[in-house]
C-alpha atoms as a PDB file:
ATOM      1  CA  UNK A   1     -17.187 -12.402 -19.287  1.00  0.00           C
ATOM      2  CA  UNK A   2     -14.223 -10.493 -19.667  1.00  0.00           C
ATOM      3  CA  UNK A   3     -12.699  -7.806 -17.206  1.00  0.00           C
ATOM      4  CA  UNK A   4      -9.533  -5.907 -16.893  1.00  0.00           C
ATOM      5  CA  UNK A   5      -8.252  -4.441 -13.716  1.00  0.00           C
ATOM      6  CA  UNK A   6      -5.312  -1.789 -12.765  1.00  0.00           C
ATOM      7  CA  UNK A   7      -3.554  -0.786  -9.992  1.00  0.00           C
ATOM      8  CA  UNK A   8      -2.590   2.592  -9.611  1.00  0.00           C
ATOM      9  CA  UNK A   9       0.021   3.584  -7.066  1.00  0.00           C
ATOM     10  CA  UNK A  10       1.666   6.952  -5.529  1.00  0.00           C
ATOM     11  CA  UNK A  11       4.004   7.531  -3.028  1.00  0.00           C
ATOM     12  CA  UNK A  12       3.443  10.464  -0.334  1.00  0.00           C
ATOM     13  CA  UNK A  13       4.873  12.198   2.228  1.00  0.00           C
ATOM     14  CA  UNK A  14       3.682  12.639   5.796  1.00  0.00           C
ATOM     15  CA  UNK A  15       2.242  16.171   4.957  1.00  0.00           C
ATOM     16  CA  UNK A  16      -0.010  15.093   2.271  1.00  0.00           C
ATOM     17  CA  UNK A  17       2.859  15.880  -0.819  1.00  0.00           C
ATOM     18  CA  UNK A  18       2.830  13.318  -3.747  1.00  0.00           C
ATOM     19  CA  UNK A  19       6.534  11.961  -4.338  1.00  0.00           C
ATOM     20  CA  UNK A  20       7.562  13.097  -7.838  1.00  0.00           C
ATOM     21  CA  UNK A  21       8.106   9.984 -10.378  1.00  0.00           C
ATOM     22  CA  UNK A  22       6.859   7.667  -7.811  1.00  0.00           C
ATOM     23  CA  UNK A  23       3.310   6.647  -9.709  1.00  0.00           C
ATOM     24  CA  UNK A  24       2.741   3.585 -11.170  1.00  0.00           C
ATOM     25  CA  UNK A  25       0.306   1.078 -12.945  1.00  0.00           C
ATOM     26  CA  UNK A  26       0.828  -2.619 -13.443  1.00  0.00           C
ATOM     27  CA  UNK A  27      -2.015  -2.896 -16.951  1.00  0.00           C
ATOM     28  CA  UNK A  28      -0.270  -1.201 -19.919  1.00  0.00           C
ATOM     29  CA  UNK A  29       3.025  -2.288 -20.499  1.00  0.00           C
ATOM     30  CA  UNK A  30       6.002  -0.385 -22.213  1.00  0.00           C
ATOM     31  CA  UNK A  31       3.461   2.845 -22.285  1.00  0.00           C
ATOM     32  CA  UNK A  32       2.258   5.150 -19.409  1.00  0.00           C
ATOM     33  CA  UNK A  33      -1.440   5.499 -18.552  1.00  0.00           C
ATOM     34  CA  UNK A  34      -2.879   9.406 -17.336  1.00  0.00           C
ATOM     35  CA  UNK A  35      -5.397   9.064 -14.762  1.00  0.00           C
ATOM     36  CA  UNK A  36      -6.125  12.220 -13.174  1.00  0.00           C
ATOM     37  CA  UNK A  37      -4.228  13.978 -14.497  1.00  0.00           C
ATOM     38  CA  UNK A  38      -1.041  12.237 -13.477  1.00  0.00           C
ATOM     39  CA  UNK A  39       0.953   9.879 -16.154  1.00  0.00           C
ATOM     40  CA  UNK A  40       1.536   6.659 -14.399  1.00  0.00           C
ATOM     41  CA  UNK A  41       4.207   4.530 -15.725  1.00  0.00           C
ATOM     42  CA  UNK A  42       4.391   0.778 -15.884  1.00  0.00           C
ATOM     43  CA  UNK A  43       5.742  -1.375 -13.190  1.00  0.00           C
ATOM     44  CA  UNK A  44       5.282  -5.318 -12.876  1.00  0.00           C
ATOM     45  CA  UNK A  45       4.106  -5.627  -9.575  1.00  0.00           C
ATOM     46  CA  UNK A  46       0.897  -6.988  -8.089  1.00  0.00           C
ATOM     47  CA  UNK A  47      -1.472  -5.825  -5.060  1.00  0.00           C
ATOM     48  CA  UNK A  48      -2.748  -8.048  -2.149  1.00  0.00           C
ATOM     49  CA  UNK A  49      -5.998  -7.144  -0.552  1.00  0.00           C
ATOM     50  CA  UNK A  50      -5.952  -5.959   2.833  1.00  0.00           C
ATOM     51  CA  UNK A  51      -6.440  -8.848   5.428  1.00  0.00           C
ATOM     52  CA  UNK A  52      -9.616  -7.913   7.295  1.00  0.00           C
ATOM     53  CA  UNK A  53      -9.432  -8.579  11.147  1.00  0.00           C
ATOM     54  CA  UNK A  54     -12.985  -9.611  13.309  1.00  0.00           C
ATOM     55  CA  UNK A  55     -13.746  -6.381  13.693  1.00  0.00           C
ATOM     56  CA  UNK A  56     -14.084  -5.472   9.789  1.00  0.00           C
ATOM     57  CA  UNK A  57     -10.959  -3.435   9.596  1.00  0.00           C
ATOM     58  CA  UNK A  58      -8.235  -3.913   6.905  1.00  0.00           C
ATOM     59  CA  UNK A  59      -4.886  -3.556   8.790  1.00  0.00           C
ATOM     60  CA  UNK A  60      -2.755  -4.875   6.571  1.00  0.00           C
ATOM     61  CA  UNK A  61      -1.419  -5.170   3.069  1.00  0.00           C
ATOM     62  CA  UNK A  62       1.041  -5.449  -0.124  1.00  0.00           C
ATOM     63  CA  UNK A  63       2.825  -4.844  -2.781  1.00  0.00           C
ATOM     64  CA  UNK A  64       4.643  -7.534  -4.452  1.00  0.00           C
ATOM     65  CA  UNK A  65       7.501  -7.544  -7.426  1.00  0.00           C
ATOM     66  CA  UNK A  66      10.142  -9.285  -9.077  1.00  0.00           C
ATOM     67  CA  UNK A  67      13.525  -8.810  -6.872  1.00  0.00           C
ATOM     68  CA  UNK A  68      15.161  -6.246  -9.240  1.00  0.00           C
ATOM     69  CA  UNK A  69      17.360  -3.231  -7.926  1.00  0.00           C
ATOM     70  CA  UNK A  70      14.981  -0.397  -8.788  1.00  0.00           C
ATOM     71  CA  UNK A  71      11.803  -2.062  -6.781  1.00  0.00           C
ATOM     72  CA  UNK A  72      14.323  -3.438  -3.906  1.00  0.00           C
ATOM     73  CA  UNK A  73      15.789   0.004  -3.386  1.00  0.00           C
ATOM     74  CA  UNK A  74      12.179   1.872  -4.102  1.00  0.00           C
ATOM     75  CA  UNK A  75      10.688  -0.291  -1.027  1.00  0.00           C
ATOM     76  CA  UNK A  76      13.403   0.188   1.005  1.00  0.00           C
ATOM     77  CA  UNK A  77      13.310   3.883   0.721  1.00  0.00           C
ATOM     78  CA  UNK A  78       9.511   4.231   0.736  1.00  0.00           C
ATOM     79  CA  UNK A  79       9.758   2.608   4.212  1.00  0.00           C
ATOM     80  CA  UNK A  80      12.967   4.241   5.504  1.00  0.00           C
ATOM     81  CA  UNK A  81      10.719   7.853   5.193  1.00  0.00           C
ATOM     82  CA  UNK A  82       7.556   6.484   6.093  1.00  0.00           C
ATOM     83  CA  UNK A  83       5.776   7.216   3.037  1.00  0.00           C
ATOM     84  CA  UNK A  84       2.378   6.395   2.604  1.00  0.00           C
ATOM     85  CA  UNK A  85       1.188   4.514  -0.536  1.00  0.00           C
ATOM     86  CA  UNK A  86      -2.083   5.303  -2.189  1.00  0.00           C
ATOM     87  CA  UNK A  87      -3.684   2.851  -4.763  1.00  0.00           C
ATOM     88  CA  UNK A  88      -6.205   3.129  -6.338  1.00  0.00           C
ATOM     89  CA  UNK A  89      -7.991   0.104  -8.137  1.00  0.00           C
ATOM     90  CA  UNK A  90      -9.872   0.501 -11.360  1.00  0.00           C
ATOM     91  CA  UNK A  91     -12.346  -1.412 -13.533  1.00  0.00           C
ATOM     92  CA  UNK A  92     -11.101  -1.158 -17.285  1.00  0.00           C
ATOM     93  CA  UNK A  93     -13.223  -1.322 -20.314  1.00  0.00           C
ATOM     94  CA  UNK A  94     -12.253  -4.978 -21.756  1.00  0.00           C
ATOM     95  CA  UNK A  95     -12.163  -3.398 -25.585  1.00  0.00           C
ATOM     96  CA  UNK A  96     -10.552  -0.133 -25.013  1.00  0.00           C
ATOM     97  CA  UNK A  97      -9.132  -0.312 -21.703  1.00  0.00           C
ATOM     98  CA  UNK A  98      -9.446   3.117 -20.821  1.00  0.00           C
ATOM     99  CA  UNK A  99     -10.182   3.683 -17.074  1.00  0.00           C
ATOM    100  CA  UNK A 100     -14.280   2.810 -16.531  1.00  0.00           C
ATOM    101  CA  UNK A 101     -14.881   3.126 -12.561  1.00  0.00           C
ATOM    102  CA  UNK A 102     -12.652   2.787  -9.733  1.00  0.00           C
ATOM    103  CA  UNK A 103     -13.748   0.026  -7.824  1.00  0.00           C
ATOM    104  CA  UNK A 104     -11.701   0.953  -4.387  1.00  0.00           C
ATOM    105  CA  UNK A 105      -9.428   3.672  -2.951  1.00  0.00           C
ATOM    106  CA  UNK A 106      -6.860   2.727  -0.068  1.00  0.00           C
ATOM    107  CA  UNK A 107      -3.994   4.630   1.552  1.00  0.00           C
ATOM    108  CA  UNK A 108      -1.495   2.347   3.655  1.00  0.00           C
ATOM    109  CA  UNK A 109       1.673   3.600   5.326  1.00  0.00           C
ATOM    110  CA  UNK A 110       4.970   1.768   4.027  1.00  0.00           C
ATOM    111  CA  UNK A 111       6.012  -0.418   7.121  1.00  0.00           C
ATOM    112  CA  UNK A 112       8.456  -2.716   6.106  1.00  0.00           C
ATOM    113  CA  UNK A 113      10.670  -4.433   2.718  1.00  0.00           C
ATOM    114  CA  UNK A 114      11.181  -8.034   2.560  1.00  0.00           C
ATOM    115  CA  UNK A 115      13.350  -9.303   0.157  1.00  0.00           C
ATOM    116  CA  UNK A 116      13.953 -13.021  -0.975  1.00  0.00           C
ATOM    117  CA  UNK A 117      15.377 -14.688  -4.419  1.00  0.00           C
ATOM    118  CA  UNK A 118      12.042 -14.628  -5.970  1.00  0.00           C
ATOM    119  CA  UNK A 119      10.134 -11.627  -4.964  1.00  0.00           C
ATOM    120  CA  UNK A 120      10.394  -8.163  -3.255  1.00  0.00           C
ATOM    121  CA  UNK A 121       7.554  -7.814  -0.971  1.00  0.00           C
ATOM    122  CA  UNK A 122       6.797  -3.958   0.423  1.00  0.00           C
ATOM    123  CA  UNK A 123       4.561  -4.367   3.398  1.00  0.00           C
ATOM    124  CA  UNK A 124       1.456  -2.120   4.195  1.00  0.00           C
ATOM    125  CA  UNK A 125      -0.385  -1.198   7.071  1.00  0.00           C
ATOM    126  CA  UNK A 126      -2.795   0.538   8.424  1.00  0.00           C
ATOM    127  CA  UNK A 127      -2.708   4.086   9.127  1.00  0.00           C
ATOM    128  CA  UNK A 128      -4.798   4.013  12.263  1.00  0.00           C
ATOM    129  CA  UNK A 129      -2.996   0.425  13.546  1.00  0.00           C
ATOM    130  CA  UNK A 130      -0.635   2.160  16.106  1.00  0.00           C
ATOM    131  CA  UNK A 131      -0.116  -0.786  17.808  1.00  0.00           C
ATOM    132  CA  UNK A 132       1.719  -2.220  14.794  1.00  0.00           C
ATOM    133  CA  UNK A 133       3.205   0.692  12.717  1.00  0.00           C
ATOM    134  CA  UNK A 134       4.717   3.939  14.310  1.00  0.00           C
ATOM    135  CA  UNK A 135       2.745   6.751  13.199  1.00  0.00           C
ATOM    136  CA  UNK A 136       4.558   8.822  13.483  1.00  0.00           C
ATOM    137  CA  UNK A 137       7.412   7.458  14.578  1.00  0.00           C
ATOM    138  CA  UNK A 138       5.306   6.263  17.865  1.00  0.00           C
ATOM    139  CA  UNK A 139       4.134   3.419  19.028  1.00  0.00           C
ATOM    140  CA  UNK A 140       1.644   2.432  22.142  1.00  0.00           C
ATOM    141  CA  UNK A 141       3.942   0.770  24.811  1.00  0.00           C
ATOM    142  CA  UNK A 142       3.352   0.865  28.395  1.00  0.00           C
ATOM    143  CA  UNK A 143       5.615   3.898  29.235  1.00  0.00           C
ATOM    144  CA  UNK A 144       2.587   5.681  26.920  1.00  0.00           C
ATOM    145  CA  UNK A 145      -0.685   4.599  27.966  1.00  0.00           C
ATOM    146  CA  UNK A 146      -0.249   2.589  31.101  1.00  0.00           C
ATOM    147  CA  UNK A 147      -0.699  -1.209  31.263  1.00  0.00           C
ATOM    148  CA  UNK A 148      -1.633  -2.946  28.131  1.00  0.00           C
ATOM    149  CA  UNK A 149      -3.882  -6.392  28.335  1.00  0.00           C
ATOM    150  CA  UNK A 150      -1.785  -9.410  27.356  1.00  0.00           C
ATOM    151  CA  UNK A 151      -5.273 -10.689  26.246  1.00  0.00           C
ATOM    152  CA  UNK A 152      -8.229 -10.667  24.977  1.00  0.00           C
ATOM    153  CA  UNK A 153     -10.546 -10.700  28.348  1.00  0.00           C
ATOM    154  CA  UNK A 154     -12.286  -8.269  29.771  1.00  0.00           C
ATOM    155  CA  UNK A 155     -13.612  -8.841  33.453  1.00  0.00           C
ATOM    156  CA  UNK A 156     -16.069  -5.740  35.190  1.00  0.00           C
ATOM    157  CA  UNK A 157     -15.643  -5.461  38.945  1.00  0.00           C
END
């Protein structure tokens, strides 16, 4: 059996506006792709899945790329104005390839570049995790909410 997959990704601002030339696919190289509407051009990059926690949630994420200048600086500014990064991942017909079903829909907020020799790595997380990413511009610390537990017990008097 034969399937084909793409990744479509767009960049947006804190109030909800869509970053002009900022949408991407990683399927049809050397030639854009309209979905929506939209004309997505290519990018080689690759998406993790969200690592799920006990409680079922998917806090975090990424988006991973060859080290080259354009997706080093793109990652770094995504994060630097807390843009949040919709993809969208589609089922392709395997003969055609035009766009069949979209098989899942995530928004993640841009929380941090990493950058090595081999790979640029733009990190994603959650847009409800407050704890770990400062939405916006916030984080829960003591001063906030009052004492935070330092574990995982929970004792009723």
């Amino acid at each position: 059996m034969t399937i084909a997959i793409c990744n479509y990704i767009r960049f947006k601002t804190f109030g909800g506006t869509y970053v002009s030339g900022y949408d991407f696919q990683n399927f049809s190289i050397n030639e854009p792709r309209i979905r929506g509407g939209v004309t997505y051009m290519f990018a080689p990059y690759a998406v993790t899945s969200g690592a799920g926690a006990k409680g079922g949630d998917r806090s975090e994420s990424a988006v991973v790329a060859p080290t080259y200048n354009i997706a080093v600086d793109l990652f770094t500014e995504v994060c630097l104005n807390n843009y949040y990064c919709e993809i969208a991942t589609v089922l392709l017909d395997p003969t055609t390839f035009a766009d069949v079903q979209l098989i899942t829909q995530e928004t993640w907020v841009c929380s941090r570049p990493e950058f090595n020799t081999e790979r640029a790595v733009l990190q994603l997380s959650s847009p409800l995790d407050a704890v770990d990413t400062q939405i916006p511009k916030r984080a829960l610390s003591s001063a906030l909410v009052g004492s935070i537990p330092a574990t995982g017990s929970l004792s009723v008097a």
